[in-house]
C-alpha atoms as a PDB file:
ATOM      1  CA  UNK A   1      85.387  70.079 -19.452  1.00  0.00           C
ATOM      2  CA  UNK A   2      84.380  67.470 -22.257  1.00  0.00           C
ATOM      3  CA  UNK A   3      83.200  65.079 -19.373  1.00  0.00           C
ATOM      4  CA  UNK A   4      81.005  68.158 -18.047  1.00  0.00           C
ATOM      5  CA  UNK A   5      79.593  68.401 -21.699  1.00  0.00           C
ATOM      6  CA  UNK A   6      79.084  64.629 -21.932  1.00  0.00           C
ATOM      7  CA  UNK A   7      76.588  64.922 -18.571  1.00  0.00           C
ATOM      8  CA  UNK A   8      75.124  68.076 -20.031  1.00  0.00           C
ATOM      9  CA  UNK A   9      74.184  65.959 -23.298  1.00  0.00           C
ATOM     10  CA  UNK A  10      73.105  62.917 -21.506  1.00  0.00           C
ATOM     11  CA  UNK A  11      71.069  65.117 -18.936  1.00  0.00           C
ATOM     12  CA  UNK A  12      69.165  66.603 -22.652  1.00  0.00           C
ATOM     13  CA  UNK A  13      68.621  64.060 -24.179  1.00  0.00           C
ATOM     14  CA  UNK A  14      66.862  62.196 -21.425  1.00  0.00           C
ATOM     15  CA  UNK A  15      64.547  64.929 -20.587  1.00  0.00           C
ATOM     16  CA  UNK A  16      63.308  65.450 -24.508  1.00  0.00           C
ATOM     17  CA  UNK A  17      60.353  63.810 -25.041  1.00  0.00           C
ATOM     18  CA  UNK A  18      61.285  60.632 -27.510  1.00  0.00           C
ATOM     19  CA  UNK A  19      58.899  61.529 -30.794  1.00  0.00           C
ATOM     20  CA  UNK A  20      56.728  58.259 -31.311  1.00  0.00           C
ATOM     21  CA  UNK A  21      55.894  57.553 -35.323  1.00  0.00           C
ATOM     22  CA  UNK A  22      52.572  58.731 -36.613  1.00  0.00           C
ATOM     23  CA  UNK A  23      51.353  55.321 -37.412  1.00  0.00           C
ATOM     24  CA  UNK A  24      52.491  53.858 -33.526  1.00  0.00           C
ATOM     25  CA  UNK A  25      50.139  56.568 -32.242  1.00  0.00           C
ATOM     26  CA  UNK A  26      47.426  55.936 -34.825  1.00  0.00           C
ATOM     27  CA  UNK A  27      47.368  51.784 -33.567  1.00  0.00           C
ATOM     28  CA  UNK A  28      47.816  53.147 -29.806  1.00  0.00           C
ATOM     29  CA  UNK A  29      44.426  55.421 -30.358  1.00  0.00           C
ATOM     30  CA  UNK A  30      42.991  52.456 -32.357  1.00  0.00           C
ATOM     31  CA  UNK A  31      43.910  50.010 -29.517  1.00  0.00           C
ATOM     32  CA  UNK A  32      41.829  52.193 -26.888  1.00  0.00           C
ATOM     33  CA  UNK A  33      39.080  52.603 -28.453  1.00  0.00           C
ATOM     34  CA  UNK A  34      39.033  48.715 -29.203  1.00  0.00           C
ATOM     35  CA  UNK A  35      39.290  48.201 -25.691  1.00  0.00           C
ATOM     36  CA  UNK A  36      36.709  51.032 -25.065  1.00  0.00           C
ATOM     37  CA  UNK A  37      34.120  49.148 -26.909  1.00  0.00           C
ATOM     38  CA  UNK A  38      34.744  45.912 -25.509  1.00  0.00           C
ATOM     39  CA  UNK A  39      34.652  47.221 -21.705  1.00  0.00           C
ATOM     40  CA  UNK A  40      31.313  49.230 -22.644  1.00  0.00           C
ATOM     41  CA  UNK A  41      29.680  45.978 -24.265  1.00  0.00           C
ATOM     42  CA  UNK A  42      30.795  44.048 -21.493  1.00  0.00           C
ATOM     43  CA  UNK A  43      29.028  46.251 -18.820  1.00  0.00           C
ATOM     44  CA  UNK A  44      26.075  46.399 -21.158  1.00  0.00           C
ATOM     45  CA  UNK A  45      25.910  42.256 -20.917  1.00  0.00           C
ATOM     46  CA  UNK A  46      26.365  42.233 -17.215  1.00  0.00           C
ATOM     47  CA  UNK A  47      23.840  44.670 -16.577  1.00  0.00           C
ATOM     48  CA  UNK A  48      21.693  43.269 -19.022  1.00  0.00           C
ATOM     49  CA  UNK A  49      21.815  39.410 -17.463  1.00  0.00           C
ATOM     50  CA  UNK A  50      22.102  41.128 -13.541  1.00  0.00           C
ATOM     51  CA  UNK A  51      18.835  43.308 -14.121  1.00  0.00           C
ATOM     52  CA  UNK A  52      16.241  40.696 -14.083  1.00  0.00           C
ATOM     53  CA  UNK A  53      17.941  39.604 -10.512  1.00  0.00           C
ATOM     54  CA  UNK A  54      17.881  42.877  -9.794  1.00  0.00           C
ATOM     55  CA  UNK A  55      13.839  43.409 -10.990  1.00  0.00           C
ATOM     56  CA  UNK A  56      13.162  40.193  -8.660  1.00  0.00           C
ATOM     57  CA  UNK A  57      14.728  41.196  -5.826  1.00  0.00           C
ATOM     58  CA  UNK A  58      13.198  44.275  -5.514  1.00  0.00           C
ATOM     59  CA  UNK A  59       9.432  42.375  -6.354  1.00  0.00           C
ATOM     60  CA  UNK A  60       9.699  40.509  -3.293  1.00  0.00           C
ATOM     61  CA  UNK A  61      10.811  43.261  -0.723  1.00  0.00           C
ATOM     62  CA  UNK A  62       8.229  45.464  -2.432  1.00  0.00           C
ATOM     63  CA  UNK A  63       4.881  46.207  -0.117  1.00  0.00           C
ATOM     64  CA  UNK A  64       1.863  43.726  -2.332  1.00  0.00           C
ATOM     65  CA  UNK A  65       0.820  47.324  -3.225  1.00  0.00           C
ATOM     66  CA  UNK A  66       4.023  48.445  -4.782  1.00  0.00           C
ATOM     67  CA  UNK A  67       5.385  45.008  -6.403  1.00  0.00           C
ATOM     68  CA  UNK A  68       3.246  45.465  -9.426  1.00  0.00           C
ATOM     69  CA  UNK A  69       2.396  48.600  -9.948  1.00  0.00           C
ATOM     70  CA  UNK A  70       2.436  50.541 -12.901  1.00  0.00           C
ATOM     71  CA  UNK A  71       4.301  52.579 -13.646  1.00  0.00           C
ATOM     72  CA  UNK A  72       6.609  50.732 -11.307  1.00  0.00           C
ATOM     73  CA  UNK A  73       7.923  51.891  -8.269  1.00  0.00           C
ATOM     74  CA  UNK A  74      11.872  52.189  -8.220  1.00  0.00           C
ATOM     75  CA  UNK A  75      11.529  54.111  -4.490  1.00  0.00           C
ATOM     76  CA  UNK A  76      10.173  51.912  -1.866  1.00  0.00           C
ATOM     77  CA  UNK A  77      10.099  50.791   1.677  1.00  0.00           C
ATOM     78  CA  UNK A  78      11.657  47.116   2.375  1.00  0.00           C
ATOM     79  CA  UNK A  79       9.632  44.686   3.767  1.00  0.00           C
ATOM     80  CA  UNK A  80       9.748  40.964   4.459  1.00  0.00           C
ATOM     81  CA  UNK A  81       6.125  40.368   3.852  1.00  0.00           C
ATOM     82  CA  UNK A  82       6.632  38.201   1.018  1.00  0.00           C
ATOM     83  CA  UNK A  83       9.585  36.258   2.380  1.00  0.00           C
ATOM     84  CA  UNK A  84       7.447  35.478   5.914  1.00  0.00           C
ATOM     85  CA  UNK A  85       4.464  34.201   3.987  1.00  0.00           C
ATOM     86  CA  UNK A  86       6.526  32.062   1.846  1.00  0.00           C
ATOM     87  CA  UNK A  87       8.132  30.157   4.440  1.00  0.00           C
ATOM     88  CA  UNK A  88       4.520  30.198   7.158  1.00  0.00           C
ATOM     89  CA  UNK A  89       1.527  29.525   3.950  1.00  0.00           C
ATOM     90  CA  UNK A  90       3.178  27.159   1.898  1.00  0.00           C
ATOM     91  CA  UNK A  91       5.373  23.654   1.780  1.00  0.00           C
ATOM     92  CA  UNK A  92       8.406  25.635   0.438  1.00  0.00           C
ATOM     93  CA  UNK A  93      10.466  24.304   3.280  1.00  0.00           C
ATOM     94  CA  UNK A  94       9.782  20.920   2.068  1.00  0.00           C
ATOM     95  CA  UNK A  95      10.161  21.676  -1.600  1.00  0.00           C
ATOM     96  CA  UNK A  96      13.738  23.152  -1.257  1.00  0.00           C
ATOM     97  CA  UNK A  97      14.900  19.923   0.887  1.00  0.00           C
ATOM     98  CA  UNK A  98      12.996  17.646  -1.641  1.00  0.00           C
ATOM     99  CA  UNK A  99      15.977  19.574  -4.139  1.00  0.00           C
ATOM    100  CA  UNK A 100      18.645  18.808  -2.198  1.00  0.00           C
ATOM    101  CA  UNK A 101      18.397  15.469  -1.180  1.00  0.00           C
ATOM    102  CA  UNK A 102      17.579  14.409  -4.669  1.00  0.00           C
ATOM    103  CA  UNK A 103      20.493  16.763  -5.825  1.00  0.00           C
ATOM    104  CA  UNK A 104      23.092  14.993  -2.957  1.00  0.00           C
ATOM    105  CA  UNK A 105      21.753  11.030  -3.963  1.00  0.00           C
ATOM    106  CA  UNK A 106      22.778  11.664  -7.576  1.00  0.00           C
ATOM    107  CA  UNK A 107      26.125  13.508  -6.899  1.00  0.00           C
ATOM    108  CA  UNK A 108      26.913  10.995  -4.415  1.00  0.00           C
ATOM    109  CA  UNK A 109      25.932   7.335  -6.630  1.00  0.00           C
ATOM    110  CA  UNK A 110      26.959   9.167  -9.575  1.00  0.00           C
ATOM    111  CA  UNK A 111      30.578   9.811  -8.583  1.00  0.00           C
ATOM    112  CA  UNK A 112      29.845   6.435  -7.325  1.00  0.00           C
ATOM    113  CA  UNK A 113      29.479   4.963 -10.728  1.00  0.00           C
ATOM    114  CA  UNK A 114      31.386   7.699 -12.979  1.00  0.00           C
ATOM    115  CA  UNK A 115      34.625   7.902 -11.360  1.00  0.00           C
ATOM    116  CA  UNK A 116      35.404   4.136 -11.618  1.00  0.00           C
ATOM    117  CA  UNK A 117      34.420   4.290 -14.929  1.00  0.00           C
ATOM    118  CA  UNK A 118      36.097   7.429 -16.442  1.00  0.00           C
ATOM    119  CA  UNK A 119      39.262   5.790 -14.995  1.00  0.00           C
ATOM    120  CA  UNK A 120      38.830   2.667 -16.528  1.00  0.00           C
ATOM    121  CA  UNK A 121      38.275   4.306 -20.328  1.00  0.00           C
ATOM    122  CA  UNK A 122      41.298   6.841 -19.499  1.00  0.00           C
ATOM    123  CA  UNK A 123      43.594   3.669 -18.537  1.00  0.00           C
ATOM    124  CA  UNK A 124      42.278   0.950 -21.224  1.00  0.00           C
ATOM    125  CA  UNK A 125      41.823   2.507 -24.666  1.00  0.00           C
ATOM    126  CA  UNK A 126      40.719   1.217 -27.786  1.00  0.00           C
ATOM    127  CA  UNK A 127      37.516   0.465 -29.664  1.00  0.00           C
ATOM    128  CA  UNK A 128      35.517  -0.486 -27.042  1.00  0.00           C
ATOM    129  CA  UNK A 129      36.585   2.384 -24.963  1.00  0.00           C
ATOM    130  CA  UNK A 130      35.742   4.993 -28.244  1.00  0.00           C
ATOM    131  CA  UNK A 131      32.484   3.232 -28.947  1.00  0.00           C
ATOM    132  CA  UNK A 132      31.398   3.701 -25.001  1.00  0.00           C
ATOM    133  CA  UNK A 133      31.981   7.185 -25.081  1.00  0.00           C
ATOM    134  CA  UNK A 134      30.800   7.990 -28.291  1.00  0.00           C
ATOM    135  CA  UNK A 135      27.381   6.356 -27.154  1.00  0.00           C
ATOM    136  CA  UNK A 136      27.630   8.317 -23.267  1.00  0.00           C
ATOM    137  CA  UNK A 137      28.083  10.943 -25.889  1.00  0.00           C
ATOM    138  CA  UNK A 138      25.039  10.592 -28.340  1.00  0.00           C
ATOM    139  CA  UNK A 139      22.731   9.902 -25.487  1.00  0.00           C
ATOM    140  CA  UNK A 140      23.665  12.801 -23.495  1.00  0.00           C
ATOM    141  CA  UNK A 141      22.787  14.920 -26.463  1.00  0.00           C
ATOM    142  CA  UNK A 142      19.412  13.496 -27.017  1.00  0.00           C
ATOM    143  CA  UNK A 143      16.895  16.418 -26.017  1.00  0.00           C
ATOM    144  CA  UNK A 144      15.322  16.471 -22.423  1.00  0.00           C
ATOM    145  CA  UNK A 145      12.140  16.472 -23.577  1.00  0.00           C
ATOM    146  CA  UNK A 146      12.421  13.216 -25.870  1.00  0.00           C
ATOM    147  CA  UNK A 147      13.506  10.952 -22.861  1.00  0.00           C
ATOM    148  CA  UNK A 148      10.618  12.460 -21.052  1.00  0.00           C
ATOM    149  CA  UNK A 149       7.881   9.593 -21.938  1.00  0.00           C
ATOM    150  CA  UNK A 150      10.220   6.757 -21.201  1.00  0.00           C
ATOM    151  CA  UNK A 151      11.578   8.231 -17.800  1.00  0.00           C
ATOM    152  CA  UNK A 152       7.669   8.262 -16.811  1.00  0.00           C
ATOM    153  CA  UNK A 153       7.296   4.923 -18.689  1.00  0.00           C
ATOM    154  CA  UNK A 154       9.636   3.175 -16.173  1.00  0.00           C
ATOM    155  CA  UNK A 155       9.475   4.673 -12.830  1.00  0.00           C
ATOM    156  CA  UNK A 156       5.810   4.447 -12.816  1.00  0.00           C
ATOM    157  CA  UNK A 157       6.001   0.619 -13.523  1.00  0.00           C
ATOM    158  CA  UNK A 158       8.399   0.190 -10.960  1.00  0.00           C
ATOM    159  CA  UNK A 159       6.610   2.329  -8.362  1.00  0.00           C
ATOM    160  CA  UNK A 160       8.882   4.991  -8.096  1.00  0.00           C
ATOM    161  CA  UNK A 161       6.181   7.942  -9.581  1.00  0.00           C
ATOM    162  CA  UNK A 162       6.654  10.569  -7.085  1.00  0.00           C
ATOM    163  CA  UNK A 163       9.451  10.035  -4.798  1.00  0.00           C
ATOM    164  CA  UNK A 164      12.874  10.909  -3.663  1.00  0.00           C
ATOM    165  CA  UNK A 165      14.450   7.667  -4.915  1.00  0.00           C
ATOM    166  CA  UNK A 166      12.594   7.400  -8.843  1.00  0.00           C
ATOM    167  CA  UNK A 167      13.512  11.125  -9.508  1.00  0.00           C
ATOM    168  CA  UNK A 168      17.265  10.547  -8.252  1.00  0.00           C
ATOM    169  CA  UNK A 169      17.791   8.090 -10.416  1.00  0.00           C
ATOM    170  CA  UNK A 170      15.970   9.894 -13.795  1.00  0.00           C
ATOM    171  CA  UNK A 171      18.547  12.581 -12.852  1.00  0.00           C
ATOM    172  CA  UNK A 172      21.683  10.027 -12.365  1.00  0.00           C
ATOM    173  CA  UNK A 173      20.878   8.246 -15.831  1.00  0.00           C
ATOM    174  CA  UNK A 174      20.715  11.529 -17.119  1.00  0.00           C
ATOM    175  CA  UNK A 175      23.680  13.200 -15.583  1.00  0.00           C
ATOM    176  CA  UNK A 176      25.808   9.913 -15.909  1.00  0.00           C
ATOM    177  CA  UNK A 177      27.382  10.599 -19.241  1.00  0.00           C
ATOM    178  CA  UNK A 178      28.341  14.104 -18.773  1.00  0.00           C
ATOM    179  CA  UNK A 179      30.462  13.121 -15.515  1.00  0.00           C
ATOM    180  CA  UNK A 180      31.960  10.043 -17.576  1.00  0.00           C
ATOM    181  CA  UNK A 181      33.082  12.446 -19.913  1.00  0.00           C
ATOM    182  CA  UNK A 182      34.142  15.310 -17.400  1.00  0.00           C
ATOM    183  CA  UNK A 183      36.024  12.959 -15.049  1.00  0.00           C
ATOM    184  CA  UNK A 184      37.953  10.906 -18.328  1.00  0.00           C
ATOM    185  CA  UNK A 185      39.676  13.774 -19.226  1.00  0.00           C
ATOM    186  CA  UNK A 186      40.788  14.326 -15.856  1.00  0.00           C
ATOM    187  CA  UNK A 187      42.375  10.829 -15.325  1.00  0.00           C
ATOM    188  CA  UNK A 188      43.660  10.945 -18.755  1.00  0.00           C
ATOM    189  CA  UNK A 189      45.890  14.140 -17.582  1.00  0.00           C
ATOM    190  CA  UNK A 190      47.345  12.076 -14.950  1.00  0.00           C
ATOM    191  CA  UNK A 191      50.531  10.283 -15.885  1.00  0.00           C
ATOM    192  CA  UNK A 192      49.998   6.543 -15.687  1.00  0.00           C
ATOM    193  CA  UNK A 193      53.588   6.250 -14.140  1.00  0.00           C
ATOM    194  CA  UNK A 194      52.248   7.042 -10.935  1.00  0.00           C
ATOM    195  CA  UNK A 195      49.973   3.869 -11.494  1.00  0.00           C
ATOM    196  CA  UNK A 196      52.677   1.839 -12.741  1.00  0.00           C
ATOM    197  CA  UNK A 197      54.396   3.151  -9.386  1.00  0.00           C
ATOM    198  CA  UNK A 198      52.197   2.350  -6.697  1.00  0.00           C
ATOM    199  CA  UNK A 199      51.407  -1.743  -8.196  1.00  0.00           C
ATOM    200  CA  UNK A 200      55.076  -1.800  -8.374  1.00  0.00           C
ATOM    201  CA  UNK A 201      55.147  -1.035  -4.574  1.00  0.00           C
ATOM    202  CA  UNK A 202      52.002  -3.601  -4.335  1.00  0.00           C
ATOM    203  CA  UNK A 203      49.128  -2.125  -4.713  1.00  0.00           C
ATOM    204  CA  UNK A 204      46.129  -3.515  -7.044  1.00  0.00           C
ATOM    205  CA  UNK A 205      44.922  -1.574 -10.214  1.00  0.00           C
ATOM    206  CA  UNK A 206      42.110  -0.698  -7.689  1.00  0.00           C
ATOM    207  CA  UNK A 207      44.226   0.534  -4.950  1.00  0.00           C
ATOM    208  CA  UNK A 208      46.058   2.527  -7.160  1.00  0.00           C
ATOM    209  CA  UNK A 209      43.183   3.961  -8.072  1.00  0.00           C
ATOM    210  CA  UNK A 210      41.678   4.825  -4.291  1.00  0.00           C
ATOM    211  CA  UNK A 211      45.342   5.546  -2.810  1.00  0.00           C
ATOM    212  CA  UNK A 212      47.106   7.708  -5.522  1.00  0.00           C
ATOM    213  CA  UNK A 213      44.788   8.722  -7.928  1.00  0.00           C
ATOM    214  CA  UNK A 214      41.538   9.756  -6.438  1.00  0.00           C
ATOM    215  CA  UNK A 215      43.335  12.344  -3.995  1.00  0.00           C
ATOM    216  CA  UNK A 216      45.174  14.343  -6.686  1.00  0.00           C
ATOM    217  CA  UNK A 217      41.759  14.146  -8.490  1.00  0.00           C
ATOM    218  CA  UNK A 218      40.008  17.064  -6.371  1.00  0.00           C
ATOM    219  CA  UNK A 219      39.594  20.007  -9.076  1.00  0.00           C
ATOM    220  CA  UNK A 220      37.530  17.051 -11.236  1.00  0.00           C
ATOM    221  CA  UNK A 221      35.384  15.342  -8.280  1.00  0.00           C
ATOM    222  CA  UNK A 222      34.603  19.187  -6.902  1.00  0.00           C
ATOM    223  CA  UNK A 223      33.436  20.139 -10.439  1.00  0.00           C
ATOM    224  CA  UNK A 224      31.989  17.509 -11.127  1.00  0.00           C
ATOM    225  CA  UNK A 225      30.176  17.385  -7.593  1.00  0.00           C
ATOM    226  CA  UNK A 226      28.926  20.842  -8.459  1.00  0.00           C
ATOM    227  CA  UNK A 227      27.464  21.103 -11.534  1.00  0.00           C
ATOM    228  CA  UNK A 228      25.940  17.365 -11.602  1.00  0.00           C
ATOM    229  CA  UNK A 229      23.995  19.196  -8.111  1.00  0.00           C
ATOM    230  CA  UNK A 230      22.862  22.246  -9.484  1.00  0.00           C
ATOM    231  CA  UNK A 231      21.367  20.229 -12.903  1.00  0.00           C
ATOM    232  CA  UNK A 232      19.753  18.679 -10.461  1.00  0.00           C
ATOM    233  CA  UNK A 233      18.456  21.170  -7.897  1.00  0.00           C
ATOM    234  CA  UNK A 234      17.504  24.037 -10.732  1.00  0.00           C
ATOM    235  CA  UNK A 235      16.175  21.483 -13.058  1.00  0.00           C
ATOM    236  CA  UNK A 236      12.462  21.783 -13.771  1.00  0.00           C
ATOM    237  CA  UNK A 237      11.211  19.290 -16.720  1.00  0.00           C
ATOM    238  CA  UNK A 238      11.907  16.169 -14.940  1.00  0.00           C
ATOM    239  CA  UNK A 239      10.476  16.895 -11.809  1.00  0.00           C
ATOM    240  CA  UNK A 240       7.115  18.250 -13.415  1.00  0.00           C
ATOM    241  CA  UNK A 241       6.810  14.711 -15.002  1.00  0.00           C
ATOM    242  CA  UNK A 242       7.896  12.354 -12.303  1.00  0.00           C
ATOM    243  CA  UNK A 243       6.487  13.712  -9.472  1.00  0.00           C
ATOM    244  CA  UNK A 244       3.386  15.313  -8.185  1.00  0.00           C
ATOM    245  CA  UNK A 245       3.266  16.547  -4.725  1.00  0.00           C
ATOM    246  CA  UNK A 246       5.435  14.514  -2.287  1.00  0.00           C
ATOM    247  CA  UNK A 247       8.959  15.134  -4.156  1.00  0.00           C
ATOM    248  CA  UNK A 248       8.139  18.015  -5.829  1.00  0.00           C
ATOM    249  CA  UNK A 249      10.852  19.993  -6.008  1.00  0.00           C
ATOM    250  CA  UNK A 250      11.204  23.816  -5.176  1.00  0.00           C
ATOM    251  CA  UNK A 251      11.201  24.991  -9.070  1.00  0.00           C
ATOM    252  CA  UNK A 252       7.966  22.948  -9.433  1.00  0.00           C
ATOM    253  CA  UNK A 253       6.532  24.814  -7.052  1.00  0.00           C
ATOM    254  CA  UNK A 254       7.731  28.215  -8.067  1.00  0.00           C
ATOM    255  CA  UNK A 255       6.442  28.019 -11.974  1.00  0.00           C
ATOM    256  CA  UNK A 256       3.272  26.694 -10.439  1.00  0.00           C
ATOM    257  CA  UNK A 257       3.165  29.975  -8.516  1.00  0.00           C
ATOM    258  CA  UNK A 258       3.411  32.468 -11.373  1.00  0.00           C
ATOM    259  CA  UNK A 259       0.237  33.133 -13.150  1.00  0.00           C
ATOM    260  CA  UNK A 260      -1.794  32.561  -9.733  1.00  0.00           C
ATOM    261  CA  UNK A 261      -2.948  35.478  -7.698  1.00  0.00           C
ATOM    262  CA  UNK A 262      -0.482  39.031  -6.987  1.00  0.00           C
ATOM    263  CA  UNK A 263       0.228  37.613  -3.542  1.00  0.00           C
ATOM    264  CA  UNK A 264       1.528  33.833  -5.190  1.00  0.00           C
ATOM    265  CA  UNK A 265       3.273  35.976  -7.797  1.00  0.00           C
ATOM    266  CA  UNK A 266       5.319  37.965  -4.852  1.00  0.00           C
ATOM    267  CA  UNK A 267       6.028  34.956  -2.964  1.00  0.00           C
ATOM    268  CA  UNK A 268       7.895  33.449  -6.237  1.00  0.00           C
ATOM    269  CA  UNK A 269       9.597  36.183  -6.704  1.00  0.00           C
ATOM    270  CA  UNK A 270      10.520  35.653  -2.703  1.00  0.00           C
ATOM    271  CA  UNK A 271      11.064  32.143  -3.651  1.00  0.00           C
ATOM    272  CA  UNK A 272      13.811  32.699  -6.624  1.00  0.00           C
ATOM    273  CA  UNK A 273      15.442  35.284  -4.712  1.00  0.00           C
ATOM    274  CA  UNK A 274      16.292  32.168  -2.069  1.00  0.00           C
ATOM    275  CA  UNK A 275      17.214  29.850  -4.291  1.00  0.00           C
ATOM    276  CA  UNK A 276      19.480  32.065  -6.016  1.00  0.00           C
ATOM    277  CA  UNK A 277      21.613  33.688  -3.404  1.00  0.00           C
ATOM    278  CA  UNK A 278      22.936  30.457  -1.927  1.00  0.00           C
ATOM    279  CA  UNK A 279      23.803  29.365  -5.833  1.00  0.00           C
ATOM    280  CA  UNK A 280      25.737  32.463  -6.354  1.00  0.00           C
ATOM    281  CA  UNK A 281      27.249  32.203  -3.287  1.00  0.00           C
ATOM    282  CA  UNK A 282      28.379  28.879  -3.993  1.00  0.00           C
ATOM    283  CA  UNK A 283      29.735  29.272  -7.348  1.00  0.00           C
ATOM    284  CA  UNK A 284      31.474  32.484  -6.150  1.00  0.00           C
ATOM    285  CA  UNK A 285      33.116  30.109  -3.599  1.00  0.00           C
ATOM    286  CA  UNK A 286      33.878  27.880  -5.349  1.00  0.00           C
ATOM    287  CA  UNK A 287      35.244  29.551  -8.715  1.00  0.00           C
ATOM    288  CA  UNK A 288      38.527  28.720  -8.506  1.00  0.00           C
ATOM    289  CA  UNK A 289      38.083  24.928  -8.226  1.00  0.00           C
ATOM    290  CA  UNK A 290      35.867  24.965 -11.094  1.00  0.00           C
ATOM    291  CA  UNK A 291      38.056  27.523 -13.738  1.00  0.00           C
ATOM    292  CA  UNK A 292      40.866  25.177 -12.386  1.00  0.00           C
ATOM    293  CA  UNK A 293      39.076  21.680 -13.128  1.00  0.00           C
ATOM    294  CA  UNK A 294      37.091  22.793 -16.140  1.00  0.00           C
ATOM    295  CA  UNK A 295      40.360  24.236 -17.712  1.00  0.00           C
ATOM    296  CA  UNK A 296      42.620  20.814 -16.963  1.00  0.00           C
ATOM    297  CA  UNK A 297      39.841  18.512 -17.490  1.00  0.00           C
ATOM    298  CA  UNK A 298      40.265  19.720 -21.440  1.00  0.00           C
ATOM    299  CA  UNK A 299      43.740  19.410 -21.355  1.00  0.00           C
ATOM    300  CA  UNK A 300      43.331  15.653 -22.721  1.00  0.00           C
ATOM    301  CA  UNK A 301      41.107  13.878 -24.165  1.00  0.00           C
END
């Protein structure tokens, strides 16, 4: 019988509904609405940064009549109009590849350069190594616009004004210290055991470096890679000093589209709406190796 009682008891009190304090349910309403407002001013930021691709997208798949009209049009039929004049009436073809082979040369010479050098001021401190990096530091800090002058000063004197090759190398010069930087703190998170490890099994300091310590360096050379290519593809005030129309490069040629006539206007809207989608596409890609370096490439340092 007391057994039966004990089960009877157990069975109650597990079905009545455990009273919570006053104050836990005054910091549990508290805590919603905290995360409430930070969910709503979230989506307000999104939509708020999204909107103007949004606005852009639907100016160049407007009909010419439509894209600017006022009030504007939210209900339309698609077309391609702008998109096929883009690509048949102007160079914009040879603008986009004039980004991207300027954007490849300096990824390519300045992983080149950088990576070699990052691992030497990760591996040999001191003052020398502080006063190199506080200078890759201060310079890459200088404003754009200051360095402008004596970019243009130089490539013009050695015949490089308006080419492939002179605005590659404004943009490595320029990108150099960032990736210095970047790609340090990545070799200075790897444990210099395992370059102790492989010159104890005979390898040189630089075979060490190629064999071991460039593979397990992917997270930093991919982020790296990336953003020293998109500074270079989406950047606009170099190219509109150092070149004029052979490398122009596609942003250029879509700022010098805006202000012209309603059918230039649509095709840079076409224009940004090309160069866009394979950028978010890429960084969409390649997210995780970039939250991944980004995040251990701050670890040290």
């Amino acid at each position: 019988m007391s057994s039966q009682l004990t089960v009877t008891d157990d069975l109650i009190e597990s079905t009545t509904p455990v009273m919570q304090p006053p104050h836990n349910r005054a910091q549990g309403r508290r805590e919603r609405r905290t995360t409430l407002l930070v969910t709503g001013g979230l989506i307000l930021v999104t939509l708020a940064m999204v909107f103007p691709l949004i606005w852009t997208f639907m100016s160049a798949t407007k009909p010419l009549i439509d894209a600017f009209a006022s009030p504007p049009k939210v209900f339309y039929t698609p077309t391609i109009d702008a998109f096929r004049s883009l690509w048949l009436e102007t160079d914009f073809f040879r603008f986009v590849m004039n980004s991207v082979v300027v954007g490849a040369i300096s990824v390519v010479v300045t992983l080149l350069i950088g990576a070699p050098a990052a691992y030497a001021l990760s591996r040999f401190g001191g003052v020398t190594s502080a006063v190199i990096l506080a200078v890759a530091l201060l310079f890459r800090a200088i404003p754009g616009f200051a360095i402008m002058l004596p970019f243009y000063d130089l490539i013009t004197r050695f015949g490089l004004y308006d080419t492939r090759i002179g605005l590659s190398i404004a943009f490595i010069a320029l990108d150099m210290p960032f990736t210095i930087w970047l790609l340090r703190n990545f070799f200075a998170a790897i444990p210099n055991e395992l370059d102790e490890a492989a010159m104890i099994d005979g390898c040189t300091r630089w075979g060490a470096f190629r064999r071991i310590i460039m593979p397990v360096m992917g997270p930093g050379l991919v982020t790296a890679s990336i953003l020293t290519f998109l500074g270079a593809f989406q950047s606009y005030m170099l190219p509109a000093v150092l070149t004029d129309v052979d490398a122009q490069t596609a942003p250029v040629f879509l700022a010098a589209q805006v202000g012209q006539s309603l059918p230039q206007l649509q095709q840079a809207a076409a224009g940004i709406v090309l160069l866009t989608v394979p950028i978010v596409f890429v960084a969409l890609v390649a997210q995780r190796y970039l939250v991944a370096g980004l995040t251990n490439g701050s670890v040290k340092g």
